[in-house]
N, C-alpha and C. Protein backbone atom coordinates (compact mmCIF):
# COMPACT_ATOMS: atom_id res chain seq x y z
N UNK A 1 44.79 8.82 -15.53
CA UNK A 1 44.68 9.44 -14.21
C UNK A 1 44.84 8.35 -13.14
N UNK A 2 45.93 8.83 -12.04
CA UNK A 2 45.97 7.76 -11.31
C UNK A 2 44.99 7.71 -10.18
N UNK A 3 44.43 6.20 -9.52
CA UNK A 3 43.51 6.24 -8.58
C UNK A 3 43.60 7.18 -7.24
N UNK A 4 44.92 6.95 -6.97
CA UNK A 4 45.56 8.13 -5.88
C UNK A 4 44.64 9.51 -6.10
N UNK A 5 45.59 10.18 -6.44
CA UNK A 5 44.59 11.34 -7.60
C UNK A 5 43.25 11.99 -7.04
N UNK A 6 42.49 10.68 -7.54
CA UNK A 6 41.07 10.63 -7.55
C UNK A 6 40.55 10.92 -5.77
N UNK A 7 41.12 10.03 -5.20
CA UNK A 7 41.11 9.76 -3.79
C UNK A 7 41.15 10.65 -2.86
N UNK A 8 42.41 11.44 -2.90
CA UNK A 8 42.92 12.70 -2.64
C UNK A 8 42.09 14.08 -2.75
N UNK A 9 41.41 13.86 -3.55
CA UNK A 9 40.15 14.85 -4.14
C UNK A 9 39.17 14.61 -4.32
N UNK A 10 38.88 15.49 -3.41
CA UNK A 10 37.43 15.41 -2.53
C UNK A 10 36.77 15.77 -4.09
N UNK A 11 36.34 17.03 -4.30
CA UNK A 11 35.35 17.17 -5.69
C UNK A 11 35.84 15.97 -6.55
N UNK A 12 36.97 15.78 -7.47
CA UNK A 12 36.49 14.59 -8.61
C UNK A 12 36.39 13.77 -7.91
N UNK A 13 36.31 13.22 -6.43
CA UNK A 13 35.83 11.75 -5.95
C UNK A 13 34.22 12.10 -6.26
N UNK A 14 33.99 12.84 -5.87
CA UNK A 14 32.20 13.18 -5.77
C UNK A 14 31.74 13.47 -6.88
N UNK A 15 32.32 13.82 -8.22
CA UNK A 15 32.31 14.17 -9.34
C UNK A 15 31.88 12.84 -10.02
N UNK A 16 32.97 11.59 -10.19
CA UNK A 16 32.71 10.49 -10.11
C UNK A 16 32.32 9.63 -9.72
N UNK A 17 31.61 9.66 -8.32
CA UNK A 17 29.91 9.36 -7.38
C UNK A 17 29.04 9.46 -8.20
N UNK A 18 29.38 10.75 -8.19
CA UNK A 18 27.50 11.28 -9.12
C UNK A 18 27.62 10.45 -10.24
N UNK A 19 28.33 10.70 -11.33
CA UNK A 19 28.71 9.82 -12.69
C UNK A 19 28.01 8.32 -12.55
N UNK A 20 29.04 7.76 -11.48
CA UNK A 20 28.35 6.08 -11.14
C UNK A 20 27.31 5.98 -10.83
N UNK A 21 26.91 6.35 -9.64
CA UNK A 21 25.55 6.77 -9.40
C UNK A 21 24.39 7.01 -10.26
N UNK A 22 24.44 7.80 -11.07
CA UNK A 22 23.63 7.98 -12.39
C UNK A 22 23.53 6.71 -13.18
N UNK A 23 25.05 6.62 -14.11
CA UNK A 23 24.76 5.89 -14.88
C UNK A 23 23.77 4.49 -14.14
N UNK A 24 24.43 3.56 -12.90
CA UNK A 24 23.25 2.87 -12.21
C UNK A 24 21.81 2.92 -12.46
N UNK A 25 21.32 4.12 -11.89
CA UNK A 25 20.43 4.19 -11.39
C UNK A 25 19.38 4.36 -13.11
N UNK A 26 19.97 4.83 -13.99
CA UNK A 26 19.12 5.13 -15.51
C UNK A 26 19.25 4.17 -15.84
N UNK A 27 20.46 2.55 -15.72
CA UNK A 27 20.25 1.72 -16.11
C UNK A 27 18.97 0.84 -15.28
N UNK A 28 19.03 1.06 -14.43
CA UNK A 28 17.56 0.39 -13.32
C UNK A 28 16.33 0.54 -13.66
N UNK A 29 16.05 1.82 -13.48
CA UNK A 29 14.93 2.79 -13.61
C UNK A 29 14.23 2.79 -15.26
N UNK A 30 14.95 3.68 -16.09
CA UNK A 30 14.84 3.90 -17.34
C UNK A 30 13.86 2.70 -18.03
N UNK A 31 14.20 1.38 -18.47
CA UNK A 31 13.63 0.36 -18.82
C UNK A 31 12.30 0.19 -18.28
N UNK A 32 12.09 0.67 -16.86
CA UNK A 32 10.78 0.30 -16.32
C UNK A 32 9.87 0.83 -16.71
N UNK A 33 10.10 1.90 -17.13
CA UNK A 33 9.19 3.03 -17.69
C UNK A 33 8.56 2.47 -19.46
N UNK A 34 9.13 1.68 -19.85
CA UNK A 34 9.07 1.22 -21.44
C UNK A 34 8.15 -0.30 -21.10
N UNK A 35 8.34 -1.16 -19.74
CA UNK A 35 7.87 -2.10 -19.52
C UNK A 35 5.93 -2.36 -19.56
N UNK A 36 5.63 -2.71 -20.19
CA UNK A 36 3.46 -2.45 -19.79
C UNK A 36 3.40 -3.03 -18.57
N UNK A 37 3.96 -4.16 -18.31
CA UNK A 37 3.61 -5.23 -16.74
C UNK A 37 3.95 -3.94 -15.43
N UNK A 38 4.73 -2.97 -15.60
CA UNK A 38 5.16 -2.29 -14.51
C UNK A 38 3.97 -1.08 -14.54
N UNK A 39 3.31 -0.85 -15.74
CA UNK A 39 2.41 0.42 -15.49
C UNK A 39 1.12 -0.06 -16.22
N UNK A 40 0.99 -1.09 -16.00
CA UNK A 40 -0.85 -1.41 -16.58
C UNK A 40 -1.14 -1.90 -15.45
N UNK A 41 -2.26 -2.17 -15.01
CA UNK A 41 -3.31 -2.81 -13.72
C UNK A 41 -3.28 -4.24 -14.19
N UNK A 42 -3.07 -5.03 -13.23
CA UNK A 42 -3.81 -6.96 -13.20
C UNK A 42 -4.74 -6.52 -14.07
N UNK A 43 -5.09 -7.66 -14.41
CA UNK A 43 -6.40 -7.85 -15.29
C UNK A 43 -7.44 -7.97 -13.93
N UNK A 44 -8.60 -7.41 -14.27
CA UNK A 44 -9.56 -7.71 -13.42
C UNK A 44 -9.60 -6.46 -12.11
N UNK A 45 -8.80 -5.52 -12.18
CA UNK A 45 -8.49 -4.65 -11.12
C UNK A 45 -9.31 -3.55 -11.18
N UNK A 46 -9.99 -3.25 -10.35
CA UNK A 46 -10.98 -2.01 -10.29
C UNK A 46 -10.69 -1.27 -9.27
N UNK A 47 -10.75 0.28 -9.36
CA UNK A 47 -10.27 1.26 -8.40
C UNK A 47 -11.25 0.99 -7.43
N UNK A 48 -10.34 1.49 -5.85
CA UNK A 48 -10.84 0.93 -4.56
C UNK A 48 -12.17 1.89 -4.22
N UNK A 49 -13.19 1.37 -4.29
CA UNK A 49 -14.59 2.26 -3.45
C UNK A 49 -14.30 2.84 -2.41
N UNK A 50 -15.02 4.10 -2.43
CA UNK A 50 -14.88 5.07 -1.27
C UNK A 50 -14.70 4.84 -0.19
N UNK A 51 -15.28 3.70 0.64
CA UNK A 51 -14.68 3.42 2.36
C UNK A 51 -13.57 2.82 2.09
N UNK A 52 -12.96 2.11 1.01
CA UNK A 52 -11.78 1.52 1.01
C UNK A 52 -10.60 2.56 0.89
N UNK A 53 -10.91 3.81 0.17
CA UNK A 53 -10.11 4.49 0.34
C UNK A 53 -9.81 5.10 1.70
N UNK A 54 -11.22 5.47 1.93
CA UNK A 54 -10.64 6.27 3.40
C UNK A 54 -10.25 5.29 4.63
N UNK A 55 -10.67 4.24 4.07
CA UNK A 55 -9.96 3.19 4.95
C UNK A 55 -8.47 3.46 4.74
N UNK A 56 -7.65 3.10 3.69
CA UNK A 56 -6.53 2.86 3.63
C UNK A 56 -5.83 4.39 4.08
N UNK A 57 -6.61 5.79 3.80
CA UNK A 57 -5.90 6.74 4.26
C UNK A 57 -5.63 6.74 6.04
N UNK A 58 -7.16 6.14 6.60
CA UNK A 58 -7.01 5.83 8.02
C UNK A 58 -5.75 4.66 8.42
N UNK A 59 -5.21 3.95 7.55
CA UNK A 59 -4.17 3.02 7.65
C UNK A 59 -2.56 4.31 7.78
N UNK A 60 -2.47 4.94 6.69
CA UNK A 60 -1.69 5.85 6.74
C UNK A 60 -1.83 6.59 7.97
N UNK A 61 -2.73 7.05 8.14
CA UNK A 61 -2.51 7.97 9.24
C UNK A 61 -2.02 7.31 10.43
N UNK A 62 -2.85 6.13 11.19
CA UNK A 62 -2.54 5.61 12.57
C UNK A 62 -0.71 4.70 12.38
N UNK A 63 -0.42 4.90 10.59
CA UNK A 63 1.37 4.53 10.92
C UNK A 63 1.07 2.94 10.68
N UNK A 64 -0.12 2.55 10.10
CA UNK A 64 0.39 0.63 10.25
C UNK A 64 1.04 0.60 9.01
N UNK A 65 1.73 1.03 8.08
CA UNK A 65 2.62 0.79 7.10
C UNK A 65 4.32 1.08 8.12
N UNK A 66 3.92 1.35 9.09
CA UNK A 66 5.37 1.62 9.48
C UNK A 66 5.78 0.12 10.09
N UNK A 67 4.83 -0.83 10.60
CA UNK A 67 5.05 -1.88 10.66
C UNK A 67 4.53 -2.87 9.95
N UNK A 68 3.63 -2.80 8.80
CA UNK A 68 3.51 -3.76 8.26
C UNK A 68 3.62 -3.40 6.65
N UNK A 69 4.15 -4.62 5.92
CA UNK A 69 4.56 -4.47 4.76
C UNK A 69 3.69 -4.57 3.60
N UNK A 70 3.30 -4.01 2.52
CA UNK A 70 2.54 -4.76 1.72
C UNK A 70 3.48 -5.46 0.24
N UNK A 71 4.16 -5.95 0.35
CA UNK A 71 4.86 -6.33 -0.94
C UNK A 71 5.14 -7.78 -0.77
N UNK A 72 4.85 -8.79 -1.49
CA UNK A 72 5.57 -10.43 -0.64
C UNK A 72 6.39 -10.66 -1.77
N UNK A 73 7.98 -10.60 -1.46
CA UNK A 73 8.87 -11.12 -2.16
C UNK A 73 8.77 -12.78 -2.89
N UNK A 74 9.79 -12.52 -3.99
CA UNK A 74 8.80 -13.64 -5.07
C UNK A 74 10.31 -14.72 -4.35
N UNK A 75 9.69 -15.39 -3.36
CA UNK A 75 10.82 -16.59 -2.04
C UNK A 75 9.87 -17.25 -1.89
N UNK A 76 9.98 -18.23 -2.03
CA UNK A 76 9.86 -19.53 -1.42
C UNK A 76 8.90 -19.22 0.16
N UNK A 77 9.62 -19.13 0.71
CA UNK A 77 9.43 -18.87 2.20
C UNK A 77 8.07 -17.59 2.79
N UNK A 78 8.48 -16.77 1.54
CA UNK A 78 7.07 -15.29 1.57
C UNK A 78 5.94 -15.94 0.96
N UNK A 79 6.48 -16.85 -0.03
CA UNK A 79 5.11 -17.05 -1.14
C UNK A 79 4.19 -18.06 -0.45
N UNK A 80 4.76 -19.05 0.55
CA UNK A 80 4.61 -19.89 1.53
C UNK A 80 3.65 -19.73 2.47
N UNK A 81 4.02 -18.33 3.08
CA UNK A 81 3.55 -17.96 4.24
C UNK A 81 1.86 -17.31 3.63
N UNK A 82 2.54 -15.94 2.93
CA UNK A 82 1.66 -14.94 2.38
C UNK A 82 0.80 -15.67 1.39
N UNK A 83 1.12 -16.03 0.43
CA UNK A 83 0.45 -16.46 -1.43
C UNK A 83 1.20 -15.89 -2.51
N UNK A 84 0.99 -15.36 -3.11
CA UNK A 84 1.59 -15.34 -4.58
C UNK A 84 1.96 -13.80 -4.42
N UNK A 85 3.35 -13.44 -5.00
CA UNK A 85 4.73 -12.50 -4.65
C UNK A 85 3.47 -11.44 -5.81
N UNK A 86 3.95 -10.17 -5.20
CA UNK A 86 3.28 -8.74 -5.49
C UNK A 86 3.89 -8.58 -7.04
N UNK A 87 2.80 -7.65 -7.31
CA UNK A 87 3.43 -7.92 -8.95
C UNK A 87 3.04 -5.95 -9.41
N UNK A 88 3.88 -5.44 -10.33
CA UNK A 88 3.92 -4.13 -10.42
C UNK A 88 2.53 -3.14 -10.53
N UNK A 89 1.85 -3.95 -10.97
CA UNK A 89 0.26 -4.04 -11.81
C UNK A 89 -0.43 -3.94 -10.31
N UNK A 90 -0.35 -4.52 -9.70
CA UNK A 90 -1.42 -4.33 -8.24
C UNK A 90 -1.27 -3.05 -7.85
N UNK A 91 -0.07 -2.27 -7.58
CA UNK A 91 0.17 -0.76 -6.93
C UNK A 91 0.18 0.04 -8.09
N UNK A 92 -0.11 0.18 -9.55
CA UNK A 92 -0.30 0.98 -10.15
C UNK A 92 -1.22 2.03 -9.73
N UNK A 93 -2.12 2.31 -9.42
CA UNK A 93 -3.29 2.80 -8.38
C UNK A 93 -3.21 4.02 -7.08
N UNK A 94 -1.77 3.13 -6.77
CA UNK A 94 -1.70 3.62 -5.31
C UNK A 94 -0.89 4.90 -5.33
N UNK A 95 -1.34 5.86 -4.36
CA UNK A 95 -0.65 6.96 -4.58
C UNK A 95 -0.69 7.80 -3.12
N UNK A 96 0.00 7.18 -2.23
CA UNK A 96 1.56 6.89 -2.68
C UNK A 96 1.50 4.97 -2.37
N UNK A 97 2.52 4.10 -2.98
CA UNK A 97 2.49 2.87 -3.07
C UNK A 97 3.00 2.46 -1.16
N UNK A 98 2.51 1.70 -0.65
CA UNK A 98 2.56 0.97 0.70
C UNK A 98 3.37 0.13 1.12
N UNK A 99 4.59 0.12 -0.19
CA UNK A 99 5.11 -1.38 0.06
C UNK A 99 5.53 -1.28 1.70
N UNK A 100 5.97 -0.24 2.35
CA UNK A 100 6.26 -0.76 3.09
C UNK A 100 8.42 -0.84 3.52
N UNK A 101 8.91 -0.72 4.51
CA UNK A 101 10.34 -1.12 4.33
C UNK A 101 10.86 -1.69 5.86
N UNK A 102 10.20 -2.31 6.14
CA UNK A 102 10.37 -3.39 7.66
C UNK A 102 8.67 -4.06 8.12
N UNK A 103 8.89 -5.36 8.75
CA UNK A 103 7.93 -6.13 9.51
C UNK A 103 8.35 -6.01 10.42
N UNK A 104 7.48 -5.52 11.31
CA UNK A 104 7.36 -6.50 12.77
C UNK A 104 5.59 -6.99 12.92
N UNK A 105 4.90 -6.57 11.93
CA UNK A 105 3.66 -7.67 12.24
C UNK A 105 4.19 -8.04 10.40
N UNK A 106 3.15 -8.66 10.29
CA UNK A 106 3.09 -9.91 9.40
C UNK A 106 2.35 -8.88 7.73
N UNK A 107 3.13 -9.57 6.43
CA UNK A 107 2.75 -8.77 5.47
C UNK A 107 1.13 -8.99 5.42
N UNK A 108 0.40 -7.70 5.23
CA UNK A 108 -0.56 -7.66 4.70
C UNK A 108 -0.96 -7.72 3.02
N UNK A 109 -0.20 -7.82 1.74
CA UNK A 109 -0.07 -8.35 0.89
C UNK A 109 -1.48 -9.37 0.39
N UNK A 110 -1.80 -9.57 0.46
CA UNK A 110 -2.94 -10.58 0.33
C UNK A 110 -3.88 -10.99 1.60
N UNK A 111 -3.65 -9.81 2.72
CA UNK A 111 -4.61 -10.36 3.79
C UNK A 111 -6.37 -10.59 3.81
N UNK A 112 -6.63 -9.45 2.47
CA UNK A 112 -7.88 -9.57 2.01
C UNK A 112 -8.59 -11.14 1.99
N UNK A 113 -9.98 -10.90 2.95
CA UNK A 113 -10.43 -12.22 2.91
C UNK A 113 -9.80 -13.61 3.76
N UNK A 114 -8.62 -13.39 4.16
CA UNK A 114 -7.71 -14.63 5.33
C UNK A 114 -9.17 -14.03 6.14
N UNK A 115 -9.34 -13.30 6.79
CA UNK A 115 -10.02 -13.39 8.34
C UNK A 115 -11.54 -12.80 8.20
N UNK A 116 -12.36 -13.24 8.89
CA UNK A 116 -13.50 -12.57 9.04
C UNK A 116 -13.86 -11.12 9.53
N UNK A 117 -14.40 -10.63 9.02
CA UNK A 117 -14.89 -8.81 9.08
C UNK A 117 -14.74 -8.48 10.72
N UNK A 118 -15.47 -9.79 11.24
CA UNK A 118 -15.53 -9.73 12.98
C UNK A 118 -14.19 -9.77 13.62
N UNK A 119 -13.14 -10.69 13.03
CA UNK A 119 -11.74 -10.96 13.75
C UNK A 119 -11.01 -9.87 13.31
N UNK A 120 -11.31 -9.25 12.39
CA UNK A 120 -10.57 -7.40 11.98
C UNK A 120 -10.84 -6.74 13.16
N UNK A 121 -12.19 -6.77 13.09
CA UNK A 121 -12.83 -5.76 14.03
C UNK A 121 -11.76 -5.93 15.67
N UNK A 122 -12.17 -7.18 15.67
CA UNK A 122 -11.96 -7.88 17.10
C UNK A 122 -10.01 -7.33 17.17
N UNK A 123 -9.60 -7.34 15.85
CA UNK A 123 -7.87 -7.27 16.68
C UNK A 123 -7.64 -6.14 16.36
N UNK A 124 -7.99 -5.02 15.78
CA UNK A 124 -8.26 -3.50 15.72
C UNK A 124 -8.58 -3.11 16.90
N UNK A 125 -9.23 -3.38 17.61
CA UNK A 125 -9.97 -3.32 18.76
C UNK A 125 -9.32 -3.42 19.79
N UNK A 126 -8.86 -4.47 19.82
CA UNK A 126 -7.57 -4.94 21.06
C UNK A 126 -6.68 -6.17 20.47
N UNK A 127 -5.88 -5.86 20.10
CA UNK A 127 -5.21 -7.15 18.97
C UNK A 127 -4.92 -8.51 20.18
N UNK A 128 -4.73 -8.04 21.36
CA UNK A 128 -4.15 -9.57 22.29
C UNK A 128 -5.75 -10.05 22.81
N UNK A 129 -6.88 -9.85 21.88
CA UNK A 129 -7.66 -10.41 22.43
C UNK A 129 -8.05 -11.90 21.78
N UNK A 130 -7.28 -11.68 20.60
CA UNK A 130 -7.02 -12.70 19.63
C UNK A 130 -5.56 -13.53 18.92
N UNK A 131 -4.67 -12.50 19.55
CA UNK A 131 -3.37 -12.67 19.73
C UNK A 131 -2.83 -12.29 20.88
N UNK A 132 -2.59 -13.06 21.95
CA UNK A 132 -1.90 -12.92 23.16
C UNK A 132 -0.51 -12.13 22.85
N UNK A 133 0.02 -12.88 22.21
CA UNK A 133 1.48 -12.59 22.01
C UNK A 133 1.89 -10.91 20.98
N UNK A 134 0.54 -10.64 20.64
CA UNK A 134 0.59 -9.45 19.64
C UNK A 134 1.20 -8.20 20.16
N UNK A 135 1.71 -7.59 19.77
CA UNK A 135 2.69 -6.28 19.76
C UNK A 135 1.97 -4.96 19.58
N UNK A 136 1.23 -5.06 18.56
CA UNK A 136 0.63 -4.39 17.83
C UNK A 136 -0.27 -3.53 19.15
N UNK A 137 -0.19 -2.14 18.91
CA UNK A 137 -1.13 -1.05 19.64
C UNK A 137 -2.75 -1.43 19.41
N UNK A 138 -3.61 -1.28 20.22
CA UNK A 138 -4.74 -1.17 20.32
C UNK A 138 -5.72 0.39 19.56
N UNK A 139 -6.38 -0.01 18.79
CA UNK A 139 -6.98 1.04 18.49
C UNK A 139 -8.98 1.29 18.45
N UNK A 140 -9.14 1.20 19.92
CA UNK A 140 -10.64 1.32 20.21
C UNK A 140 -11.18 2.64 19.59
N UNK A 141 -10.54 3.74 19.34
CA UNK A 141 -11.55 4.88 19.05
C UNK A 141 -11.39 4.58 17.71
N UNK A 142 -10.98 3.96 16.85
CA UNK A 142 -11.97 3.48 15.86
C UNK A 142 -13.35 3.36 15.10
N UNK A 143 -13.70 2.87 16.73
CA UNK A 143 -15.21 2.80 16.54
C UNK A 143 -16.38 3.40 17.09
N UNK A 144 -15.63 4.77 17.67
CA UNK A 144 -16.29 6.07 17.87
C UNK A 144 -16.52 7.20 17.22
N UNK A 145 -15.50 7.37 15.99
CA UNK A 145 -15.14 8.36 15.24
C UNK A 145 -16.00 7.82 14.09
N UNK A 146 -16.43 8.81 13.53
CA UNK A 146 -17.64 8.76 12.34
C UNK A 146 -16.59 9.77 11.21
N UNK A 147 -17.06 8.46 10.09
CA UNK A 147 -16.64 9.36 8.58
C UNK A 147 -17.88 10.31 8.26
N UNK A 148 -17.35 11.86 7.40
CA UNK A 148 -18.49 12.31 7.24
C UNK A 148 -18.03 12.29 5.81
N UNK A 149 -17.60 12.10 4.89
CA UNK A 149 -17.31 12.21 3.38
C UNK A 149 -16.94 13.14 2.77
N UNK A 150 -17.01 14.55 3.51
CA UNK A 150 -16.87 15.59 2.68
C UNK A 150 -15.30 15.95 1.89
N UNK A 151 -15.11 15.14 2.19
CA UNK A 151 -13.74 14.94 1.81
C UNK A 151 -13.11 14.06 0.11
N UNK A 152 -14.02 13.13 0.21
CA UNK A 152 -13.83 11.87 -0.11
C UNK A 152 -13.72 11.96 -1.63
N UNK A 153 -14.74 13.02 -2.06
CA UNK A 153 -14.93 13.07 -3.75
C UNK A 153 -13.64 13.69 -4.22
N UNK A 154 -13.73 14.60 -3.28
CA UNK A 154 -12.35 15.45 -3.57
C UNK A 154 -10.88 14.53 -3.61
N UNK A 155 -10.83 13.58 -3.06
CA UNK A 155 -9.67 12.57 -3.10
C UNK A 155 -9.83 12.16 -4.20
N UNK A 156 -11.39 11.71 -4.55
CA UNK A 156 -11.35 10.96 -5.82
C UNK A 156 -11.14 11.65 -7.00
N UNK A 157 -11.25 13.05 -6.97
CA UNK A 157 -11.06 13.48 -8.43
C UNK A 157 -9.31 13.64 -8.09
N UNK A 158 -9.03 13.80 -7.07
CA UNK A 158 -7.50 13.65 -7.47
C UNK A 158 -6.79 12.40 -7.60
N UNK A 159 -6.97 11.40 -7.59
CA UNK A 159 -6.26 10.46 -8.19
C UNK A 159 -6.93 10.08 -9.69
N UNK A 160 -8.05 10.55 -10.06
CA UNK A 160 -8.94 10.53 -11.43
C UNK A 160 -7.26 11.27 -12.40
N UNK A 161 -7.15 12.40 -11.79
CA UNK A 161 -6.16 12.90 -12.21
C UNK A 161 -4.70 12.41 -12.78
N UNK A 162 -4.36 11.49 -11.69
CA UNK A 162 -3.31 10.72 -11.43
C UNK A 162 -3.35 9.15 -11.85
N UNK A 163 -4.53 9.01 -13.17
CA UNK A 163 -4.88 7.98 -13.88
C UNK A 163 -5.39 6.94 -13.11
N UNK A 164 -5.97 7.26 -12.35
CA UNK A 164 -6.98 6.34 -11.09
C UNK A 164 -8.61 6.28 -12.07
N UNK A 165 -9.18 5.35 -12.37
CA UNK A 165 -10.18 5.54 -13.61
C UNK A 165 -11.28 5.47 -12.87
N UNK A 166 -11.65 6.52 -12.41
CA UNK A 166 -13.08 6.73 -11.06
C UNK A 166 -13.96 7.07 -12.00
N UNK A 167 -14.69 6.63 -12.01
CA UNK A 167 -15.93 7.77 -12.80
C UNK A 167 -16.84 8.58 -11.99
N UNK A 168 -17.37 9.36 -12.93
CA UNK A 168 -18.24 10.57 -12.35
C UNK A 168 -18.72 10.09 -11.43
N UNK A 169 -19.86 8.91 -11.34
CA UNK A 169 -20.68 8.27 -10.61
C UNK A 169 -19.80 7.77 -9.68
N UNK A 170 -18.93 7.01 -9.67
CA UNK A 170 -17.84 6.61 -8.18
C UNK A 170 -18.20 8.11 -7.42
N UNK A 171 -17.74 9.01 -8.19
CA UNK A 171 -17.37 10.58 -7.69
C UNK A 171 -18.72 11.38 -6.67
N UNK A 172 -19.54 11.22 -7.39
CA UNK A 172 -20.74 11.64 -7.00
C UNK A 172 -21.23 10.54 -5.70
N UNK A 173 -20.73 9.64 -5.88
CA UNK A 173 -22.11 9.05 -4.98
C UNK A 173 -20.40 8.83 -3.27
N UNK A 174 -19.80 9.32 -3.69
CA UNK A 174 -18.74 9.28 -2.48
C UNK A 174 -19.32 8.96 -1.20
N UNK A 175 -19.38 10.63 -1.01
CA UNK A 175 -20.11 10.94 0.39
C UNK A 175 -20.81 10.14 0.84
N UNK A 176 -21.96 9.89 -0.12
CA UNK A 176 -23.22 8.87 0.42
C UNK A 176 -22.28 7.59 1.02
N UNK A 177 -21.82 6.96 0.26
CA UNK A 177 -20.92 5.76 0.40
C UNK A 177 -20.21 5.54 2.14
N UNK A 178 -19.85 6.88 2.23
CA UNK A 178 -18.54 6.90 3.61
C UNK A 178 -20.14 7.57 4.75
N UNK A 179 -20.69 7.89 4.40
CA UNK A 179 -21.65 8.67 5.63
C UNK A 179 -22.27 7.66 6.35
N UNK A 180 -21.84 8.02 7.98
CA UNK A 180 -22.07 6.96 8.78
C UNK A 180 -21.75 5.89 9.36
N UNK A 181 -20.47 6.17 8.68
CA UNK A 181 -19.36 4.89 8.68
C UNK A 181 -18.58 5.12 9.67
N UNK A 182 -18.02 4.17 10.30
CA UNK A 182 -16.93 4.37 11.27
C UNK A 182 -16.04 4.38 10.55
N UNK A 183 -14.70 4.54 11.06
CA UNK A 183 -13.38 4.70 10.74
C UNK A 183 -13.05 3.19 10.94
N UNK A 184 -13.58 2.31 11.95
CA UNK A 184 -13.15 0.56 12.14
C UNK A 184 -13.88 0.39 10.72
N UNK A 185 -15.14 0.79 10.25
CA UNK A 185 -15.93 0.00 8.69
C UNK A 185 -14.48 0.25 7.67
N UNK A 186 -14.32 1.84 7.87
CA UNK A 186 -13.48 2.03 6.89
C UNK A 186 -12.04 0.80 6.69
N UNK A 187 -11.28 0.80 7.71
CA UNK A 187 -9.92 0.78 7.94
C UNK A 187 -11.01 -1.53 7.62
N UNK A 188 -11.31 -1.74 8.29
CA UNK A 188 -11.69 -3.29 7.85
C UNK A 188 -12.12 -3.56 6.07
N UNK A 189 -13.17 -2.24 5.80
CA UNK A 189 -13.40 -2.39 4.31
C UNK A 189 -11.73 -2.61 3.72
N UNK A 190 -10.76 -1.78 4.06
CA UNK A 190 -9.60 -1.66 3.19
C UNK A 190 -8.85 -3.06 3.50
N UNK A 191 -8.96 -3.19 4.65
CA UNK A 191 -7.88 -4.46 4.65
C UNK A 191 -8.74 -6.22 3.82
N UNK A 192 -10.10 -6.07 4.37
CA UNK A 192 -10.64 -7.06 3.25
C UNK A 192 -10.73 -6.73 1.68
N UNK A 193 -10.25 -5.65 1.50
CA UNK A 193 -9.95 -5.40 -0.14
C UNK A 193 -8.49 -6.16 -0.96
N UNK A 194 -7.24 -6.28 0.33
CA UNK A 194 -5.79 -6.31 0.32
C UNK A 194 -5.65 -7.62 -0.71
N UNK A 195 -5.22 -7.15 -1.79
CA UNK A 195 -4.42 -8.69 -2.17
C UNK A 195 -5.95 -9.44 -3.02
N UNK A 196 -6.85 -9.24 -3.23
CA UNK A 196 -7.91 -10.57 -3.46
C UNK A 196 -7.84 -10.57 -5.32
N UNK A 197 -7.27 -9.94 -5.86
CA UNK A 197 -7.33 -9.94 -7.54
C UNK A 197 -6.61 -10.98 -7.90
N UNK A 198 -5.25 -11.33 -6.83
CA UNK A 198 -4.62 -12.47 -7.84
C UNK A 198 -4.11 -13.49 -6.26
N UNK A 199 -5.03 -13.02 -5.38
CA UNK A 199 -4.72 -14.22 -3.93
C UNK A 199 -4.38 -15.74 -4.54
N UNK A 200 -5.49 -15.92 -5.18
CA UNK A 200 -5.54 -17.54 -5.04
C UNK A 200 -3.92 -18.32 -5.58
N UNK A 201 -3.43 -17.33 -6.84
CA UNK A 201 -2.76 -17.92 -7.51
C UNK A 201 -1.49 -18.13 -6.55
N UNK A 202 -0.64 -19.36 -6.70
CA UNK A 202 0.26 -19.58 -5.97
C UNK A 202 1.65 -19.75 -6.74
């Protein structure tokens, strides 16, 4: 069959899209699924406690994955900046995973523990009060809005579901956990959680 042919025609051009396309994408994909490093947890990894979760859902919601990344490419230059490049085993957990697909603030990847509970607070709060030059939106009602939990168990039995290894007791004692909490405890619990299982290693 000549390439002409092919070209000329619209269906077998798209016929043979799909074809390439496929075969690609099962050669990519397929293997990962057979790999343990891509679907077992770090060693040492324990599912995130209740304010950390509703922390990180409060991350989703206010959009900071739309500017910040969580994945640090295994470069020179990321591993440099950030610490040691994201590995498949850390986001096993996550549902849905954060990597993330543009910066304009800085990867959070291992931010867990870089800053004190107070300097979270403090650039949550008003980020140019600690960064002049910061971009980043201000988010004061943070620390007006109260978690009430009723929510929270119910998250947890659904990722229990989704091979998240919560136990009953995580489950049960939820509520208690998030009651009283601000949404700044929450959203700071999650970001001092980020990255600390395999930070150090470089």
């Amino acid at each position: 069959m000549k390439h002409e042919a092919v070209e000329k025609n619209i269906g077998l051009l798209a016929f043979f899209m799909v074809i390439a396309v496929s075969i690609g994408g099962l050669t990519q994909i397929v293997p990962l699924f057979f790999q343990d490093v891509t679907n077992k947890p770090v060693e040492g990894m324990k599912p995130r406690p209740a304010l950390e979760l509703e922390g990180r859902d409060i991350f989703i919601a206010n959009g900071c994955v739309g500017c910040h990344s969580q994945m640090i490419r295994p470069f020179r230059a990321e591993t440099e900046r950030y610490g040691h490049y994201s590995v498949a085993g850390e986001s096993v957990w996550d549902h849905p995973f954060l990597w993330g697909s543009k910066r304009t603030g800085p990867d959070l990847a291992r931010v867990g523990g870089r800053y004190s509970d107070d300097w979270q607070r403090a650039h949550l709060y008003n980020p140019r009060n600690v960064v002049p030059e910061s971009k980043m939106p201000a988010y004061p009602f943070l620390v007006e809005n109260k978690l009430d939990g009723k929510d929270t168990a119910k998250k947890m039995e659904v990722l229990r579901m989704l091979g998240v290894p919560y136990t009953d007791e995580d489950i049960a004692g939820a509520k208690d956990a998030v009651k009283g909490k601000t949404e700044m405890d929450a959203l700071v619990a999650y970001l001092q959680g980020l990255g600390t299982i395999i930070k150090s290693k470089r």
